[in-house]
Protein backbone atom coordinates (compact mmCIF):
# COMPACT_ATOMS: atom_id res chain seq x y z
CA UNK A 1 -150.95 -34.69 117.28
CA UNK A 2 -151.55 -38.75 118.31
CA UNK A 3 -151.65 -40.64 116.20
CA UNK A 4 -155.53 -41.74 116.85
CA UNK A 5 -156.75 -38.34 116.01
CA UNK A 6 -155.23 -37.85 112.85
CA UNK A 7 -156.76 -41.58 112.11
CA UNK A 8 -160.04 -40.28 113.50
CA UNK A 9 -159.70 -37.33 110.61
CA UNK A 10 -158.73 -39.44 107.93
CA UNK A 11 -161.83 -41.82 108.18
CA UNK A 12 -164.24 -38.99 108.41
CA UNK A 13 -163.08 -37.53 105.35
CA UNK A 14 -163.06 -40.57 103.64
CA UNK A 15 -166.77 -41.19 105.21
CA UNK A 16 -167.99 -38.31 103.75
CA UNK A 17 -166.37 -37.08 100.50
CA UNK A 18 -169.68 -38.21 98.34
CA UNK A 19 -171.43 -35.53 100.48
CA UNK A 20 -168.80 -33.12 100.19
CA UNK A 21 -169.24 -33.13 96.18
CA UNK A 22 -172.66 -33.15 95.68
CA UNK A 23 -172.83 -29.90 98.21
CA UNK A 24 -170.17 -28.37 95.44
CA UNK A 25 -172.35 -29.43 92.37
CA UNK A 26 -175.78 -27.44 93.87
CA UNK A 27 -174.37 -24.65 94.26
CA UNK A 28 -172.69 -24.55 91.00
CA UNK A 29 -175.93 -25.35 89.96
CA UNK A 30 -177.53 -22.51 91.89
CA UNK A 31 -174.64 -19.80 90.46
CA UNK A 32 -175.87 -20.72 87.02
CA UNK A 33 -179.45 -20.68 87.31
CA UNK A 34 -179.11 -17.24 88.60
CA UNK A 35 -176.78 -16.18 85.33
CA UNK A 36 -178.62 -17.42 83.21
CA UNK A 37 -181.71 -15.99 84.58
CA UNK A 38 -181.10 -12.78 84.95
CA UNK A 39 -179.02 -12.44 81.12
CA UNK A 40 -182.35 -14.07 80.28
CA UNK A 41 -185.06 -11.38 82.41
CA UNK A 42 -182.44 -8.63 81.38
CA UNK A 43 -183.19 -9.69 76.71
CA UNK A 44 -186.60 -10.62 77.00
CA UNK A 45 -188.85 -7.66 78.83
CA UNK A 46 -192.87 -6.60 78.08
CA UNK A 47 -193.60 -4.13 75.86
CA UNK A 48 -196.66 -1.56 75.10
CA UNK A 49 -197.58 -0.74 72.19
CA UNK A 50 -200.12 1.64 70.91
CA UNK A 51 -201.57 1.05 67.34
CA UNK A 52 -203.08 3.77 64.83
CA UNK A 53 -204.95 2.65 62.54
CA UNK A 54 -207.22 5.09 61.00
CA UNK A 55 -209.60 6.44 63.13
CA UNK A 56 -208.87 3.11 65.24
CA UNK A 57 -206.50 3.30 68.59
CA UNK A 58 -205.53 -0.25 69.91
CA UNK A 59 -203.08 -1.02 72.26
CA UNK A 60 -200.85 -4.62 73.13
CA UNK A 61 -198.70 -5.67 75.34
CA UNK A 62 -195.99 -8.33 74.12
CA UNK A 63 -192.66 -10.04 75.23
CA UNK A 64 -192.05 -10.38 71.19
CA UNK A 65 -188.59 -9.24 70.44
CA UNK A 66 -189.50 -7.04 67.21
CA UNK A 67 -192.47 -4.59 65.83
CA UNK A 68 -194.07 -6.97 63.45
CA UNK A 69 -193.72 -9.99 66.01
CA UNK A 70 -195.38 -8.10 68.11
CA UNK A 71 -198.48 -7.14 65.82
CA UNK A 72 -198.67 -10.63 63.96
CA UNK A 73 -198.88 -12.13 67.98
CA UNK A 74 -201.65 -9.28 68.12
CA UNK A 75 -203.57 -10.29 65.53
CA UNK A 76 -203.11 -7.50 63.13
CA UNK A 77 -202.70 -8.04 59.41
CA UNK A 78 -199.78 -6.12 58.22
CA UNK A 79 -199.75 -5.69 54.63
CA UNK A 80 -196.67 -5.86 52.63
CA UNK A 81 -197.77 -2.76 50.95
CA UNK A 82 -198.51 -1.16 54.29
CA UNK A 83 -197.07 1.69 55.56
CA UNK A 84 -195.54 1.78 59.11
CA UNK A 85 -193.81 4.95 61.30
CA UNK A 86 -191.76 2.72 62.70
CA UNK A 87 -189.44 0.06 60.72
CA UNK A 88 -191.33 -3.27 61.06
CA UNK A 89 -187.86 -5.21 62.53
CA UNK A 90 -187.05 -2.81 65.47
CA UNK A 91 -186.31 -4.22 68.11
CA UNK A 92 -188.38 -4.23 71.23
CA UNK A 93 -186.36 -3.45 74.33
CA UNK A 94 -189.44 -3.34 77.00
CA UNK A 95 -190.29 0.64 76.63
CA UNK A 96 -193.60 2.21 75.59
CA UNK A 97 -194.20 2.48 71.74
CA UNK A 98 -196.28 4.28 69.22
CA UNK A 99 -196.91 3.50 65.73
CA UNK A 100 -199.20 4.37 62.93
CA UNK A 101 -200.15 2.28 60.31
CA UNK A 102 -201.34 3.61 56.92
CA UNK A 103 -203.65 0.63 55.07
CA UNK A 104 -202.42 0.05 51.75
CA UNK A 105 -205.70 0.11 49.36
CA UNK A 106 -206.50 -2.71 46.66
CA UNK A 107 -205.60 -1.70 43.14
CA UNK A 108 -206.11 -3.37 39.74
CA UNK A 109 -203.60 -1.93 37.12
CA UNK A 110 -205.12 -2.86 33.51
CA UNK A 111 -201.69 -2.78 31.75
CA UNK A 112 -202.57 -2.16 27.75
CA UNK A 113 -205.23 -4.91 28.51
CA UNK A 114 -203.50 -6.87 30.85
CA UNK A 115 -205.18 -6.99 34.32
CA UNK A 116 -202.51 -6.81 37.30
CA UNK A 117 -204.17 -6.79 41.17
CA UNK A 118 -201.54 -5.09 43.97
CA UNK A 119 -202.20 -2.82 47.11
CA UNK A 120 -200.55 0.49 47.44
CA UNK A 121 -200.59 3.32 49.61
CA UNK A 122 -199.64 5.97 47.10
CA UNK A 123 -202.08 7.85 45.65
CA UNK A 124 -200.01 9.39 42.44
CA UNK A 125 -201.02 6.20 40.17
CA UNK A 126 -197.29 6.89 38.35
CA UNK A 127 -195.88 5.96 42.32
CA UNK A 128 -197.85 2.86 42.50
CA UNK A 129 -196.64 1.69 38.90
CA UNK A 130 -193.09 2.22 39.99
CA UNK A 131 -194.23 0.70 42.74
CA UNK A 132 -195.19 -2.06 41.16
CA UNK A 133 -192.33 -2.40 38.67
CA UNK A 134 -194.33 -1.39 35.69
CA UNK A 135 -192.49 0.80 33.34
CA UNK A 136 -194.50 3.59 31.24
CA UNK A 137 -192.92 6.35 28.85
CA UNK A 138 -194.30 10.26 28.98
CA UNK A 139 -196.25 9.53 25.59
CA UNK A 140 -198.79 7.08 27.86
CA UNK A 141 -202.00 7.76 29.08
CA UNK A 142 -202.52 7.35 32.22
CA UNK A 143 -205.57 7.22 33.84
CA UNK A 144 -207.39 6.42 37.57
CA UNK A 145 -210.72 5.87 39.06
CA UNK A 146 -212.51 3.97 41.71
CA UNK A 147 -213.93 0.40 40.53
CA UNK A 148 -217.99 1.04 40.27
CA UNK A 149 -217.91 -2.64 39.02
CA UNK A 150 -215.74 -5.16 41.21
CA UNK A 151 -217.32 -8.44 38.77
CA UNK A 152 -216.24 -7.26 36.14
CA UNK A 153 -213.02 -6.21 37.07
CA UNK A 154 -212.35 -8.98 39.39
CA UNK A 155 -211.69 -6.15 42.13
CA UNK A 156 -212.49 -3.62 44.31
CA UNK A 157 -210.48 -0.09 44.95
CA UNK A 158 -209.07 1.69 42.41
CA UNK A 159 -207.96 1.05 39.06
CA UNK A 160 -205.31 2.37 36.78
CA UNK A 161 -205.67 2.19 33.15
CA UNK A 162 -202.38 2.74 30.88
CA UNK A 163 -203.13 3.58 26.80
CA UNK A 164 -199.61 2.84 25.48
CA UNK A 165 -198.56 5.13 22.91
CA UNK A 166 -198.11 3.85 19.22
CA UNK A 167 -194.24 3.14 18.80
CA UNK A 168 -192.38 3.21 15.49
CA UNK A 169 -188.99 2.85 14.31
CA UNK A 170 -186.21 5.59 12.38
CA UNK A 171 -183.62 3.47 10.59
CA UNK A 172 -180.99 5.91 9.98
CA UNK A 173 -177.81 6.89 10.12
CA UNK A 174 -176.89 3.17 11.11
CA UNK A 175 -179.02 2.88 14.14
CA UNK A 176 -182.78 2.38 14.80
CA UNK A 177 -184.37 4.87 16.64
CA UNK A 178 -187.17 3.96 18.89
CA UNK A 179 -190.06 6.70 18.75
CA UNK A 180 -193.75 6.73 21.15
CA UNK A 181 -196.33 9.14 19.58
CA UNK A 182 -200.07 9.38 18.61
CA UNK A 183 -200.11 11.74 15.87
CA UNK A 184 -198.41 8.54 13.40
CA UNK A 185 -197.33 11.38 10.78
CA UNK A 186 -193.52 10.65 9.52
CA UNK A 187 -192.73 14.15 9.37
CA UNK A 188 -193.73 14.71 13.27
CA UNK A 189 -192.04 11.17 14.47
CA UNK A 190 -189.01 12.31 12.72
CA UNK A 191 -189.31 15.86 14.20
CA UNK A 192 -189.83 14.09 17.53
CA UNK A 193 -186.77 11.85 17.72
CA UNK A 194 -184.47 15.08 16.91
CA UNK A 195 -183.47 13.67 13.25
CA UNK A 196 -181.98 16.62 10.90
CA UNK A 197 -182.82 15.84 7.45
CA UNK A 198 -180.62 17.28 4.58
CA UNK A 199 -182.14 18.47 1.11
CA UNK A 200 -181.13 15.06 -0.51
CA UNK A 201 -181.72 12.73 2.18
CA UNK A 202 -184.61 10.16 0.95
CA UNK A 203 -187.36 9.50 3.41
CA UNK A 204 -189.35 6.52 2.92
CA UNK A 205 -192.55 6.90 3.60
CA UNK A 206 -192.88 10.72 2.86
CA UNK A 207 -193.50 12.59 5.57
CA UNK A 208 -196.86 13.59 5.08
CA UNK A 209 -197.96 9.74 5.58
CA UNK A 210 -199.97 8.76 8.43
CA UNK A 211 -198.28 5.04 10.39
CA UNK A 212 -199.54 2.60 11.77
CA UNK A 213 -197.97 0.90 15.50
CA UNK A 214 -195.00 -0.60 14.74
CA UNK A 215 -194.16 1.05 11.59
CA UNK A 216 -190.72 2.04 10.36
CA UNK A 217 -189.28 5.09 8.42
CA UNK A 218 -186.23 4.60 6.58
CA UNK A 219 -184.02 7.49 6.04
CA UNK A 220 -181.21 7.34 3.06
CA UNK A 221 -178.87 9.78 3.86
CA UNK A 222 -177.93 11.25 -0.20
CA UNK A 223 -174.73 13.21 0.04
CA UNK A 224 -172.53 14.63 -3.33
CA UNK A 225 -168.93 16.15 -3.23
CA UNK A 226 -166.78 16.56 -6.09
CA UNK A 227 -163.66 15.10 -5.96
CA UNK A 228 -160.47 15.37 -8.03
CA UNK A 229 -157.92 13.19 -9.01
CA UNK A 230 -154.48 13.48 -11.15
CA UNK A 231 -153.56 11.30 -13.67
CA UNK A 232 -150.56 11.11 -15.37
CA UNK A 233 -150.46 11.07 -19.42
CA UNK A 234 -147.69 8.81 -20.59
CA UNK A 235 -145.93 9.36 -23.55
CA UNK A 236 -145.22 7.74 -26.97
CA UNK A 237 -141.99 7.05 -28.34
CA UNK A 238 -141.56 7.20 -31.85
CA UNK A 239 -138.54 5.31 -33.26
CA UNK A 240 -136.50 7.13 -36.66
CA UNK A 241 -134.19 5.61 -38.78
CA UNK A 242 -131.06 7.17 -39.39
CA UNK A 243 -127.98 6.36 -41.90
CA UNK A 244 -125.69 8.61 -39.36
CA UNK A 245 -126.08 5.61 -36.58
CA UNK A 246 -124.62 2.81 -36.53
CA UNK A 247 -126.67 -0.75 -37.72
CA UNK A 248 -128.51 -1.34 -34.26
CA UNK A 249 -127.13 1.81 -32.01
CA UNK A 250 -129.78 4.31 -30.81
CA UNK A 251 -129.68 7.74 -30.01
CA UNK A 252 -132.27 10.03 -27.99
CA UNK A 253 -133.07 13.31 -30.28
CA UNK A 254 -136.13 14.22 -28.19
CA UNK A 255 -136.30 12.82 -24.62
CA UNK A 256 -140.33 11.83 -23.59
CA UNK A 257 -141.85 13.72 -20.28
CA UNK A 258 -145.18 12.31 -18.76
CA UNK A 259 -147.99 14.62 -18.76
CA UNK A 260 -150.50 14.68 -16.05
CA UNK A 261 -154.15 15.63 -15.63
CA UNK A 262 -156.84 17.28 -13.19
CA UNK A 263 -160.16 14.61 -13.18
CA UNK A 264 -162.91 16.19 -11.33
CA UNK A 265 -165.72 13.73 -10.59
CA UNK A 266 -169.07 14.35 -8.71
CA UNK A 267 -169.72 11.64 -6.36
CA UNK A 268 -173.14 10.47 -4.71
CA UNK A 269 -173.13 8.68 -1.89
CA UNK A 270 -175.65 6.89 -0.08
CA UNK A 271 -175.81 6.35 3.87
CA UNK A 272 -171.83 6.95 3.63
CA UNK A 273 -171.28 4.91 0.63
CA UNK A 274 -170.14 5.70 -2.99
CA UNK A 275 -172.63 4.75 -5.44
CA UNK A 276 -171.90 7.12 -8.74
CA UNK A 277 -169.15 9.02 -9.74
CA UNK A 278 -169.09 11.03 -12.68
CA UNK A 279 -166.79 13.18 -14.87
CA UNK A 280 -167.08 16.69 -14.81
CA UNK A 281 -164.14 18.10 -16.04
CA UNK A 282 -160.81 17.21 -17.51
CA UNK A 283 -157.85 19.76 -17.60
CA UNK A 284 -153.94 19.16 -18.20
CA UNK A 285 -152.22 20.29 -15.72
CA UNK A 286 -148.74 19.33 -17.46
CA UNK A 287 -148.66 18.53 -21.46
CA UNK A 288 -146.66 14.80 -22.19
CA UNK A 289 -143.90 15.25 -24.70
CA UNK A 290 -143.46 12.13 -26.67
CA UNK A 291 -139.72 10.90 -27.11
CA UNK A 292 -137.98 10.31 -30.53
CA UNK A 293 -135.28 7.96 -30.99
CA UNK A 294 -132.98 7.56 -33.51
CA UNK A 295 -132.39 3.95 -34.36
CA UNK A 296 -129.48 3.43 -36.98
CA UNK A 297 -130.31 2.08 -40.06
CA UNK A 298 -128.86 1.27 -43.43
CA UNK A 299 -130.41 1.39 -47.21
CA UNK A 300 -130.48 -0.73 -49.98
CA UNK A 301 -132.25 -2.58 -52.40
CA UNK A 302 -134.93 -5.47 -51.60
CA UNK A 303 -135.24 -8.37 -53.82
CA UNK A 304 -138.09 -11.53 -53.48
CA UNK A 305 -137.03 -14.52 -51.52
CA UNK A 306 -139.77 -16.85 -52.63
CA UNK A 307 -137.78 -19.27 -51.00
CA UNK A 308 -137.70 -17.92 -47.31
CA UNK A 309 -141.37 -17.92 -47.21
CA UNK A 310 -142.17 -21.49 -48.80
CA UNK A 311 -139.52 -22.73 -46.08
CA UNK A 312 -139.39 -20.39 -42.72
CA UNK A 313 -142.91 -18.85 -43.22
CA UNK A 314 -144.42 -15.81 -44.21
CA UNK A 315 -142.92 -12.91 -42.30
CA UNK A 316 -138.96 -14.26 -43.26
CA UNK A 317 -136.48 -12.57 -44.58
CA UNK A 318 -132.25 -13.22 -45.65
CA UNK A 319 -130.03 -10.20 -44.36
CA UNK A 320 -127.00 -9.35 -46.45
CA UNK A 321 -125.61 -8.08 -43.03
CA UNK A 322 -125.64 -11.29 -41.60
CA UNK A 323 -122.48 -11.86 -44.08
CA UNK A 324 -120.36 -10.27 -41.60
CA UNK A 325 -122.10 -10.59 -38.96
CA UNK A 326 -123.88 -13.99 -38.18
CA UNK A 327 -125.92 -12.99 -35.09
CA UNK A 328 -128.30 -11.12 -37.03
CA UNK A 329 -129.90 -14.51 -37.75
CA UNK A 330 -132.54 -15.20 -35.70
CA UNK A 331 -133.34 -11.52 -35.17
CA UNK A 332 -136.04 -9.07 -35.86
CA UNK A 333 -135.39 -6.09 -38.59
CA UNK A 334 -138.09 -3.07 -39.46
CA UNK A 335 -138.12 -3.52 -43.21
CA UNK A 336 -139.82 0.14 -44.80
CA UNK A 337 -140.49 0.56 -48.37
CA UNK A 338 -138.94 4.03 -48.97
CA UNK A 339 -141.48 4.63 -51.62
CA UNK A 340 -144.36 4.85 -49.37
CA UNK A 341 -143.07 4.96 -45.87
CA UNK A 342 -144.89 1.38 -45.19
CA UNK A 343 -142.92 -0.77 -42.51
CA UNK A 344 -143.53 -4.63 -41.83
CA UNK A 345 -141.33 -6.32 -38.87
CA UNK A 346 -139.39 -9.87 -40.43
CA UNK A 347 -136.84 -12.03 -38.96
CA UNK A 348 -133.67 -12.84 -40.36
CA UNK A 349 -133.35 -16.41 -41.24
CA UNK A 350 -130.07 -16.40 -43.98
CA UNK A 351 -127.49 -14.35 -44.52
CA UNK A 352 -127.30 -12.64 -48.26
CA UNK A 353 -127.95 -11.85 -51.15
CA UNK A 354 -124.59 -10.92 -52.53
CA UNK A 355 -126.45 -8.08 -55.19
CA UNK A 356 -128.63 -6.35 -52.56
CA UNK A 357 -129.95 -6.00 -49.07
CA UNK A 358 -132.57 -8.40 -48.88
CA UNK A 359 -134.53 -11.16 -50.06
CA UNK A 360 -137.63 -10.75 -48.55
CA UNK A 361 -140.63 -13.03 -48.32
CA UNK A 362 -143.66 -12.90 -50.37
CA UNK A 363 -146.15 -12.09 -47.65
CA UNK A 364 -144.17 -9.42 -46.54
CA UNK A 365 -143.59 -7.70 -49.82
CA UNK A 366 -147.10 -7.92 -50.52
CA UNK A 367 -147.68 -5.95 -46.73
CA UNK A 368 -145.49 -2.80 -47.64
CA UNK A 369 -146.44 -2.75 -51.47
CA UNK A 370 -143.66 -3.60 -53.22
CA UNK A 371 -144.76 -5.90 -55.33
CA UNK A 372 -145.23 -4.26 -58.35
CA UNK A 373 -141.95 -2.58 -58.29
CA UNK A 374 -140.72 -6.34 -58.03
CA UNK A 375 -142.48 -7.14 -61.33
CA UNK A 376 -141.46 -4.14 -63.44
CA UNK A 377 -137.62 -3.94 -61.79
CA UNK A 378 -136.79 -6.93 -59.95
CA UNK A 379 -136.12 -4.70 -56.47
CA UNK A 380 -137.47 -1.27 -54.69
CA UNK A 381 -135.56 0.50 -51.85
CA UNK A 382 -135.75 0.16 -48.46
CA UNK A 383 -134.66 1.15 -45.33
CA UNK A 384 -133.77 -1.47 -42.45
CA UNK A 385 -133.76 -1.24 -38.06
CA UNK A 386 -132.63 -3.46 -36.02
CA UNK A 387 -134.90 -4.37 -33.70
């Protein structure tokens, strides 16, 4: 090729590129009109519609893409409370339809005094309360009629009239027990709510009152058992001097057992709770045996130590044991008078006398009786423990 043609080619192209592109944008243009046309023609096509409503037959056309579009567009009212054969959001896809529509009716619902206004297309008036959210309990009376009187009910249609039941309240058994019924006799409303009364049990009112609404009945549940119990007996230990032992040995002659007893108490309880108990019968089961112990002990005579009880105090006494042995001081001896058997308990605060056993305070003379014999001999006998 020369090299003036391919210059000839070059300057056309260059004359004419602005035409070439704006030949390329139209029909890009044109492609996408087209698209978006037809997606468009192919979403959006007229529907018919036929409408029953009643005795009524009407009929619409509509590009509307759902039921209740389609209706509101036609002017139709569609209650909430309406009733429809189709669902009101179907779609519309450009076909023939049919639907019937069932008018909901006006109601007023005079709750226990309380005036409510809704629209239903049930007829049961225990539908349109559930309907409506209202709840009632089998004890109500329910009633329906048509509204003679729109004034003075504010209304036209029907009304429906609930009588609420008198409620009252069972306190028993820990709970409260909620109870609808008109007859308002204890007895019944107890009856009623399935409570099983025992002999005992307290009811409060009796059950032949009459309640009013709102009223409680208190049950006490009253419950008795007997109940038994051992207790043990303890023994008592008797202590016996005896010459054979030693001066402050001991020795078992009769060893103590613990006894034990049956205690049968009856028990009243109330609502679960222990609120008497009382004895009914006492038997032993196992005797005690008290214990003896022999405690050694030595004799002798017992003089007055007027001075023990001027200086360490009434219940004083000097030991002739504590001669030999000076740890006695300080301790407690059983002093009896061997005459009459009477005891008094002394501590040692000497040692002596040298002629007897004891010199024994004044006060304690005077508590075993030995005063007399003090007078007419100077001494009487006695026996002396260690304790």
């Amino acid at each position: 090729m020369s090299n003036n043609l391919k210059n000839k080619i070059v300057n056309l192209a260059k004359a004419n590129w602005f035409f070439v592109f704006a030949l390329f944008l139209i029909l890009l243009f044109l492609w996408g009109y087209k698209s978006v046309k037809g997606d468009f023609d192919s979403r959006v096509k007229e529907s018919r519609i036929k409408i029953y409503i009643g005795d009524d037959v009407l009929s619409i056309k509509t590009s509307q893409p759902t039921l209740i579009e389609a209706l509101t567009e036609g002017g139709i009212k569609i209650y909430e409370e309406d009733a429809l054969s189709l669902p009101r959001d179907i779609s519309l896809t450009g076909v023939d339809y049919s639907v019937r529509v069932e008018r909901s009716v006006p109601i007023v619902i005079n709750n226990d005094g309380k005036k409510i206004f809704a629209r239903s297309v049930y007829k049961n008036p225990k539908e349109v309360l559930n309907q409506n959210n209202i709840k009632y309990w089998p004890e109500d009376i329910i009633k329906t009629e048509l509204i003679l009187n729109p004034v003075y009910y504010s209304g036209a249609g029907r009304l429906i009239s609930i009588e609420r039941a008198p409620v009252y309240y069972i306190n028993v058994d820990r709970k409260k027990i909620e109870i609808r019924d008109w007859d308002g006799e204890v007895g019944n409303i107890i009856k009623k709510a399935g409570v099983a009364l025992n002999p005992n049990d307290i009811v409060h009112p009796n059950k032949d009152a009459k309640l009013t609404n709102g009223a409680e009945i208190n049950i006490t549940r009253i419950n008795y058992a007997e109940i038994v119990e051992k207790k043990s007996i303890s023994y008592q230990t008797t202590y016996q001097g005896s010459t054979s032992i030693p001066l402050g040995q001991e020795r078992v002659r009769i060893s103590g057992v613990t006894g034990e007893k049956k205690l049968t108490y009856r028990v009243t309880y109330k609502d679960g709770k222990e609120v008497s108990r009382i004895l009914i019968g006492d038997a032993v089961t196992r005797p005690k045996r008290d214990a003896i112990i022999l405690r050694g002990s030595v004799t002798g005579k017992c003089k007055w130590g007027q001075i023990y009880e001027k200086r360490d105090g009434p219940y004083t006494t000097a030991f002739h044991y504590a001669l030999s042995n000076r740890s006695y001081i300080g301790r407690y001896i059983l002093v009896t008078n061997l005459s009459n058997r009477k005891s008094v308990k002394v501590r040692v605060v000497d040692a002596g006398p040298t002629n007897g056993l004891l010199d024994l305070s004044t006060t304690a003379i005077k508590e075993i009786g030995g005063l007399n014999s003090i007078y007419v001999s100077g001494y009487f006998n006695v026996s002396v423990q260690l304790l």
